[in-house]
Structures are given as structure tokens and as C-alpha cells.
N, C-alpha and C. Protein backbone atom coordinates (compact mmCIF):
# COMPACT_ATOMS: atom_id res chain seq x y z
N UNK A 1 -6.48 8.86 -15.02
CA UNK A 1 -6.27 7.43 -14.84
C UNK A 1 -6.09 7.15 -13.34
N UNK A 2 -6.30 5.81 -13.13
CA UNK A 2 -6.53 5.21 -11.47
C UNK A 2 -5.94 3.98 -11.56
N UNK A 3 -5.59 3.54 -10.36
CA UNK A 3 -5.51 1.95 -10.06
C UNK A 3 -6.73 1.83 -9.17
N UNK A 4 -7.54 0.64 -9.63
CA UNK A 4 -8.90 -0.22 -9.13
C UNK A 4 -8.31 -1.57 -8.84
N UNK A 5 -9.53 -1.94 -8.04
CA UNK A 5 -9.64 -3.23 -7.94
C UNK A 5 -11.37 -3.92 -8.48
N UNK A 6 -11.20 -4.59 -9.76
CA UNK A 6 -12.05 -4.86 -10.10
C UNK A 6 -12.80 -5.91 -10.03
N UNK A 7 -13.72 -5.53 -9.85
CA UNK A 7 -14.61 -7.01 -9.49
C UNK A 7 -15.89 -7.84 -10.34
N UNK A 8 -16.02 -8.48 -11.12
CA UNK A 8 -16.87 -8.60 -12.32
C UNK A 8 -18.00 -9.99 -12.10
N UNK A 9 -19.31 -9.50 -11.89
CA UNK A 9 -19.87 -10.88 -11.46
C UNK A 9 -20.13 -12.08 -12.35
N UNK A 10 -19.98 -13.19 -12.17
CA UNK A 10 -19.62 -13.74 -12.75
C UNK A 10 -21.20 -14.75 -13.77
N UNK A 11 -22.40 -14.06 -12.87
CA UNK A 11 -23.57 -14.57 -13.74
C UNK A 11 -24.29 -13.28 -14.61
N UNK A 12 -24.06 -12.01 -13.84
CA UNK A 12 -24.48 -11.00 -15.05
C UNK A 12 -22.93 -9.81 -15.66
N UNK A 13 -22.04 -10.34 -15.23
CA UNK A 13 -20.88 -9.62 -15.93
C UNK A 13 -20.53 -8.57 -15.59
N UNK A 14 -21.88 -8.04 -14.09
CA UNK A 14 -21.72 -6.41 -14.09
C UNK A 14 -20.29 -6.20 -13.26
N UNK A 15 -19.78 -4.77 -12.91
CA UNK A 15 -18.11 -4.82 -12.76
C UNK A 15 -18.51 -3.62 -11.59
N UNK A 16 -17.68 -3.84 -11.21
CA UNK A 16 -17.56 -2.78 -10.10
C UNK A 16 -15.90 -2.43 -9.00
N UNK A 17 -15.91 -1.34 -8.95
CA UNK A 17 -14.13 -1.20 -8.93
C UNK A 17 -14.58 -0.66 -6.97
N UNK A 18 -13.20 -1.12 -6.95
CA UNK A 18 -12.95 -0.67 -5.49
C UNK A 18 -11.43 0.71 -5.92
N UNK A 19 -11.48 2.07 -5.51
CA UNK A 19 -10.18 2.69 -6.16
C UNK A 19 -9.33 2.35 -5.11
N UNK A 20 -7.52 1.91 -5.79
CA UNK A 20 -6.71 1.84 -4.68
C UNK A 20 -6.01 3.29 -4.74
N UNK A 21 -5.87 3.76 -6.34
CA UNK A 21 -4.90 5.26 -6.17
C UNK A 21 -5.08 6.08 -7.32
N UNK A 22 -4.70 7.05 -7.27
CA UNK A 22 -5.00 7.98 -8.59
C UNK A 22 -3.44 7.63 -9.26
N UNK A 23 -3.42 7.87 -10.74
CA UNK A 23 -2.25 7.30 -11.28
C UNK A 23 -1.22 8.02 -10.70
N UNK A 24 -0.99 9.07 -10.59
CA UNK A 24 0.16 10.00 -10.32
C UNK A 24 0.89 9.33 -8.83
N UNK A 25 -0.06 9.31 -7.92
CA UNK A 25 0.66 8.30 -6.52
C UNK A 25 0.84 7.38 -6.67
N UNK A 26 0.19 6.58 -7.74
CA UNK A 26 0.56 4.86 -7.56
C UNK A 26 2.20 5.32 -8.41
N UNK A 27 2.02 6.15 -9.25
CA UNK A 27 3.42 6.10 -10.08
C UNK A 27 4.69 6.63 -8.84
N UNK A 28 4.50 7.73 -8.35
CA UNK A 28 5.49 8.42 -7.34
C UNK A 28 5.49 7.40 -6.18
N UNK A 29 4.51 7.01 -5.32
CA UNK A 29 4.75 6.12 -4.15
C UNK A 29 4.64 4.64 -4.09
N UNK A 30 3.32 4.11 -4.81
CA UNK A 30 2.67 2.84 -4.50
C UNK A 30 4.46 1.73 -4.98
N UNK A 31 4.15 2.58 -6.46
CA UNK A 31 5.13 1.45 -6.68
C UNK A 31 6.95 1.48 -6.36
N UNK A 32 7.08 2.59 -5.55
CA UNK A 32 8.52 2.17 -4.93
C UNK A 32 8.15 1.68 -3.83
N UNK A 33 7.15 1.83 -2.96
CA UNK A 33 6.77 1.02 -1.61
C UNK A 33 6.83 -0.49 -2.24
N UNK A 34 6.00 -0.68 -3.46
CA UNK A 34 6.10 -2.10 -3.68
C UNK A 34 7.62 -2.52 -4.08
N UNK A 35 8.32 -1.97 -4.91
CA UNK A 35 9.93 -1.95 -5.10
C UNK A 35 10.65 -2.71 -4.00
N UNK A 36 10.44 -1.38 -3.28
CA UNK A 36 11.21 -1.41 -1.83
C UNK A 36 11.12 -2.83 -1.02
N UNK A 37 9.90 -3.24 -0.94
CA UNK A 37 9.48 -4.49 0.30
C UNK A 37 8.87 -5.62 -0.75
N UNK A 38 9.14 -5.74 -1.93
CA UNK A 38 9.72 -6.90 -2.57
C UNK A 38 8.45 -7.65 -2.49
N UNK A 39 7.27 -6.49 -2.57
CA UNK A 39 5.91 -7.22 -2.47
C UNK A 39 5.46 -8.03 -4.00
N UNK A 40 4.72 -9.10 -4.16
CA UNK A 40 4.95 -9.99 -5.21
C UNK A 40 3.15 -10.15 -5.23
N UNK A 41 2.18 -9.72 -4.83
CA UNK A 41 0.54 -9.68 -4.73
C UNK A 41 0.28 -8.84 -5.46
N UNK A 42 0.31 -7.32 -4.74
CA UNK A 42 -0.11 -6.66 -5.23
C UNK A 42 0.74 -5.48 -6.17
N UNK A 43 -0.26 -4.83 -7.54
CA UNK A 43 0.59 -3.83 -8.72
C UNK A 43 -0.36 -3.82 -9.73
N UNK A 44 0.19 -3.36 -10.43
CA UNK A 44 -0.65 -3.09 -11.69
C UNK A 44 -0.51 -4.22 -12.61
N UNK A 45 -1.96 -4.46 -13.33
CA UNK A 45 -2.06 -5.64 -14.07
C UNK A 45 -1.83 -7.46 -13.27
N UNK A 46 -1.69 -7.13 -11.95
CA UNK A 46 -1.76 -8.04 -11.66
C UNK A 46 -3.38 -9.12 -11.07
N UNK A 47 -3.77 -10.17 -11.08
CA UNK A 47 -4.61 -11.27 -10.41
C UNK A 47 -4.59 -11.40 -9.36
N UNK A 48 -5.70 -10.93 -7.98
CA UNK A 48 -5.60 -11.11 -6.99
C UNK A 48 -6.53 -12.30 -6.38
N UNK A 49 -5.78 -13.63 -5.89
CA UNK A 49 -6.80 -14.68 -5.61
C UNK A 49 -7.15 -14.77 -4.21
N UNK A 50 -8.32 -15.25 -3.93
CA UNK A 50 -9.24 -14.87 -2.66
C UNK A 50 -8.65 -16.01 -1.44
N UNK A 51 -7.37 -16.85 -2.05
CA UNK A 51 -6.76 -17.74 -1.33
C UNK A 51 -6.09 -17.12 -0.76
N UNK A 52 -4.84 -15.80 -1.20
CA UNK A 52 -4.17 -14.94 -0.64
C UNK A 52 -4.30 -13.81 -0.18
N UNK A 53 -5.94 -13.73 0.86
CA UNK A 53 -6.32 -12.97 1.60
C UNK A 53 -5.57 -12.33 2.37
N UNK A 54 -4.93 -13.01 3.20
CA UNK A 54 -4.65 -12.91 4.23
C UNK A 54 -2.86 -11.90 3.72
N UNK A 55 -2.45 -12.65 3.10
CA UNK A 55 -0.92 -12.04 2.64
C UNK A 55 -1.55 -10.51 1.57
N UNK A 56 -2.25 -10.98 1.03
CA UNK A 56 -2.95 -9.25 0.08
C UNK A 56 -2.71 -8.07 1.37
N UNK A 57 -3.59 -8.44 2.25
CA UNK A 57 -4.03 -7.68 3.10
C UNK A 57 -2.14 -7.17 4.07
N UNK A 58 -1.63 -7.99 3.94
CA UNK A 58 -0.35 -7.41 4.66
C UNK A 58 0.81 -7.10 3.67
N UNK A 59 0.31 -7.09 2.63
CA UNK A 59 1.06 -6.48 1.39
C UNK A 59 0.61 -5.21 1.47
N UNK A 60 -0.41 -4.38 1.74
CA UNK A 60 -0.87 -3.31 1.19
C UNK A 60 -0.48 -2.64 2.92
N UNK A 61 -1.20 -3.33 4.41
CA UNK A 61 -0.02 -2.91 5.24
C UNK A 61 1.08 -2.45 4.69
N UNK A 62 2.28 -3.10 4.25
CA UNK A 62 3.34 -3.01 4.13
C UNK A 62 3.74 -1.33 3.58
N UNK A 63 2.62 -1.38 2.03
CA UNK A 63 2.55 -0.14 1.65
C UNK A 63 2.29 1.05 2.55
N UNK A 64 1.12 1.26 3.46
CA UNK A 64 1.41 1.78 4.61
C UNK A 64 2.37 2.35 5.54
N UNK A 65 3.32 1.51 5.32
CA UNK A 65 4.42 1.10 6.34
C UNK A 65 5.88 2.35 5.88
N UNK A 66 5.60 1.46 4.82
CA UNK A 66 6.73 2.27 3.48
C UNK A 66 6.04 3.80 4.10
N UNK A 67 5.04 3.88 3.55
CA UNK A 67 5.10 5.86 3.52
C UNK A 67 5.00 6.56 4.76
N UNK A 68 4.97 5.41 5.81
CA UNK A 68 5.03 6.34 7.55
C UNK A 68 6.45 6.56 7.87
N UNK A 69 7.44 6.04 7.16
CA UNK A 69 8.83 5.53 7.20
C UNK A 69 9.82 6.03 6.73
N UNK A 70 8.93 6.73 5.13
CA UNK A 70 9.59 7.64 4.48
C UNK A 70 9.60 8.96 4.01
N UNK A 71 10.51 9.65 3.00
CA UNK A 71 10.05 10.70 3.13
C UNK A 71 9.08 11.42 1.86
N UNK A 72 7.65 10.95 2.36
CA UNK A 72 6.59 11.18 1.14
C UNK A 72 6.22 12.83 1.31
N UNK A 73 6.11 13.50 0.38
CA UNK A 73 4.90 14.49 0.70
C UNK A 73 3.90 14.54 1.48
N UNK A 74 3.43 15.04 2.66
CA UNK A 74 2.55 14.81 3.96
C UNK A 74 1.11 14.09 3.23
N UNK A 75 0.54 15.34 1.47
CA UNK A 75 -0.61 15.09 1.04
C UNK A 75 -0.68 13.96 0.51
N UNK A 76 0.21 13.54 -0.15
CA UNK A 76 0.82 11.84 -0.40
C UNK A 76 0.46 11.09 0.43
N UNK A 77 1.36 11.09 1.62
CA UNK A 77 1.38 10.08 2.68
C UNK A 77 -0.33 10.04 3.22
N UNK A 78 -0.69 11.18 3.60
CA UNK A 78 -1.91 10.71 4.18
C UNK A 78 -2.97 10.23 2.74
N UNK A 79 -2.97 10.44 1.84
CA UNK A 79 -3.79 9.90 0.94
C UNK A 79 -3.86 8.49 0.92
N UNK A 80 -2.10 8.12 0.85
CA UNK A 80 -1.99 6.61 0.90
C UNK A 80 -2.87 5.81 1.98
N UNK A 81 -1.90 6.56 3.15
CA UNK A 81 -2.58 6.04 4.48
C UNK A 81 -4.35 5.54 4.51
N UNK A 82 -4.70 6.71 3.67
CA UNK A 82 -6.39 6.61 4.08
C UNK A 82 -6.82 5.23 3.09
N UNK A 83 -6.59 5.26 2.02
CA UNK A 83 -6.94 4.85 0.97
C UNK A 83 -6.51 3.04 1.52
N UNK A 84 -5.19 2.78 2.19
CA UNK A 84 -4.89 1.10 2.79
C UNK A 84 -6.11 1.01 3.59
N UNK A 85 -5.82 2.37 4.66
CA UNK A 85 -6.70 1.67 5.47
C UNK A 85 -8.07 1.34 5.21
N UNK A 86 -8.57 2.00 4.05
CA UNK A 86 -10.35 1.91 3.10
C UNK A 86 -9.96 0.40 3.28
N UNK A 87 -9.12 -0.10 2.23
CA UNK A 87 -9.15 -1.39 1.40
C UNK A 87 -8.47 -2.50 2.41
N UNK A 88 -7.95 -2.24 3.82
CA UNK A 88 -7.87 -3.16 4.26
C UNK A 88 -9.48 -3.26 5.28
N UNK A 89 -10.40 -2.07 5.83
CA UNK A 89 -11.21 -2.52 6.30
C UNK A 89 -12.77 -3.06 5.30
N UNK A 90 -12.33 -3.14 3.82
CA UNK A 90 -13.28 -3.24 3.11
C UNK A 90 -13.31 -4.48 2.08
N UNK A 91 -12.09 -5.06 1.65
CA UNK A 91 -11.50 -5.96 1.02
C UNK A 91 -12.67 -6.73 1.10
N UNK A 92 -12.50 -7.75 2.22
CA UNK A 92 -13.25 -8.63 2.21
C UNK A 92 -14.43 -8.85 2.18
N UNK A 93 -15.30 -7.56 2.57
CA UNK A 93 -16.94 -7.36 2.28
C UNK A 93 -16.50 -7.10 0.67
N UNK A 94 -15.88 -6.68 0.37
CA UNK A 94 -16.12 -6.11 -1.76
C UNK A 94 -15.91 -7.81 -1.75
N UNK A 95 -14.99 -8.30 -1.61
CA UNK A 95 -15.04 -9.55 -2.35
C UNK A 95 -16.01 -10.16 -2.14
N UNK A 96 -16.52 -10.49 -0.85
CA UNK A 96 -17.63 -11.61 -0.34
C UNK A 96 -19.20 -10.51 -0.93
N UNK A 97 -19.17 -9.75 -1.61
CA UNK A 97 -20.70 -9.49 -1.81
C UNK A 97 -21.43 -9.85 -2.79
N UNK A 98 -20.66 -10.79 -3.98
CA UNK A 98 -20.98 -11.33 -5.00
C UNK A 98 -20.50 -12.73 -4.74
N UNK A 99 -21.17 -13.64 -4.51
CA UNK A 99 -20.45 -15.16 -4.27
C UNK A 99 -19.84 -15.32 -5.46
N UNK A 100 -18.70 -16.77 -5.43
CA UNK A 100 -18.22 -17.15 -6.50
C UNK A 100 -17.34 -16.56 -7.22
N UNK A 101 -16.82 -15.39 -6.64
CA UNK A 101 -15.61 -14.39 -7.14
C UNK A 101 -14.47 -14.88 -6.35
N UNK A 102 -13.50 -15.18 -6.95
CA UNK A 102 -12.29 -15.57 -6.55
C UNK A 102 -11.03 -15.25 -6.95
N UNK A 103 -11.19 -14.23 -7.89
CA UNK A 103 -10.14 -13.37 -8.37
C UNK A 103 -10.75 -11.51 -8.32
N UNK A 104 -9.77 -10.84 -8.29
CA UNK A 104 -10.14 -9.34 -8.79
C UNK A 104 -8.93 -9.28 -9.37
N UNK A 105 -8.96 -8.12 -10.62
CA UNK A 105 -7.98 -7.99 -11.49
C UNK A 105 -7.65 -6.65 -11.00
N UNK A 106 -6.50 -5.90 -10.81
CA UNK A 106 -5.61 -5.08 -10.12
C UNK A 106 -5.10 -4.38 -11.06
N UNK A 107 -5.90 -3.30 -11.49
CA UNK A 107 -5.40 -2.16 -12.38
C UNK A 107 -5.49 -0.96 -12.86
């Protein structure tokens, strides 16, 4: 199991995931980083809208932040690390490559 970010077009239905984590890190890190800094965007099962670009994108910073800060497992930490920095330099091309998408579902 994984956490994605899914993206589903909205005239032929086809889906396509962006990965944010393999389950085992989102369970051990993602989600006490999110705990910790009281992030309210991004998690599991949650709706991500293309209005809160800008705050998505410094929510998952944040996650970042958390594991340079603390004390993760090195293979942890840099996994995390790599994996924000994928989805913060990629976010917005995955969203903008199908017009008319204005949500991805987070799970």
C-alpha cells in the first residue's frame, strides 16, 4: 500500500497517481510531521483544491521541515526529503496537464 495523489480526467475518467509515500513512512513519519505542525491540507483521504496551491505546496514544505529537524531514520528522512521535493517541483505540471481538474483526492 501507498499514499497517491490522484488525478482522474474528467472527459475520459482515465486516473493517474502522482506517489507521495509508501504506507509504512506515511504511517511512521508523514503523519506525525502532519500531527506535529497542525497541517489541515494535506493526509490521507483527504480533497486537494487547486485554489490552495499555494498553502498545499507549504504544507508538504513543512513536512520536509519536520524530518530535517527531527530524529528520523537517515533512509526515512532522505526518502521523505526526495519524494516533497518530486511533488513540490511537479504539483503543478500533474495538475495543469489535464484542464478542468480542480481537485485531486489524497490517498
Amino acid at each position: 500500500m501507498s499514499v497517491s495523489l490522484l488525478r482522474i480526467d474528467p472527459k475520459t475518467k482515465e486516473t493517474k497517481e502522482m506517489p507521495v509515500s509508501f504506507q509504512r513512512v506515511w504511517n511512521e513519519v508523514w503523519e506525525k510531521a502532519i500531527e506535529d505542525r497542525g497541517l489541515k491540507l494535506i493526509g490521507t483521504c483527504t480533497i486537494l483544491h487547486k485554489k490552495d496551491m499555494a498553502e498545499i505546496l507549504r504544507e508538504f514544505l513543512q513536512v520536509k521541515e519536520y524530518v530535517m529537524t527531527h530524529d528520523i531514520p537517515e533512509k526515512d528522512k532522505e526518502y521523505v526529503i526526495e519524494r516533497v521535493d518530486s511533488i513540490i517541483e511537479n504539483l503543478e505540471k500533474f495538475w495543469n496537464e489535464v484542464p478542468g481538474i480542480d481537485e485531486l483526492d489524497m490517498g
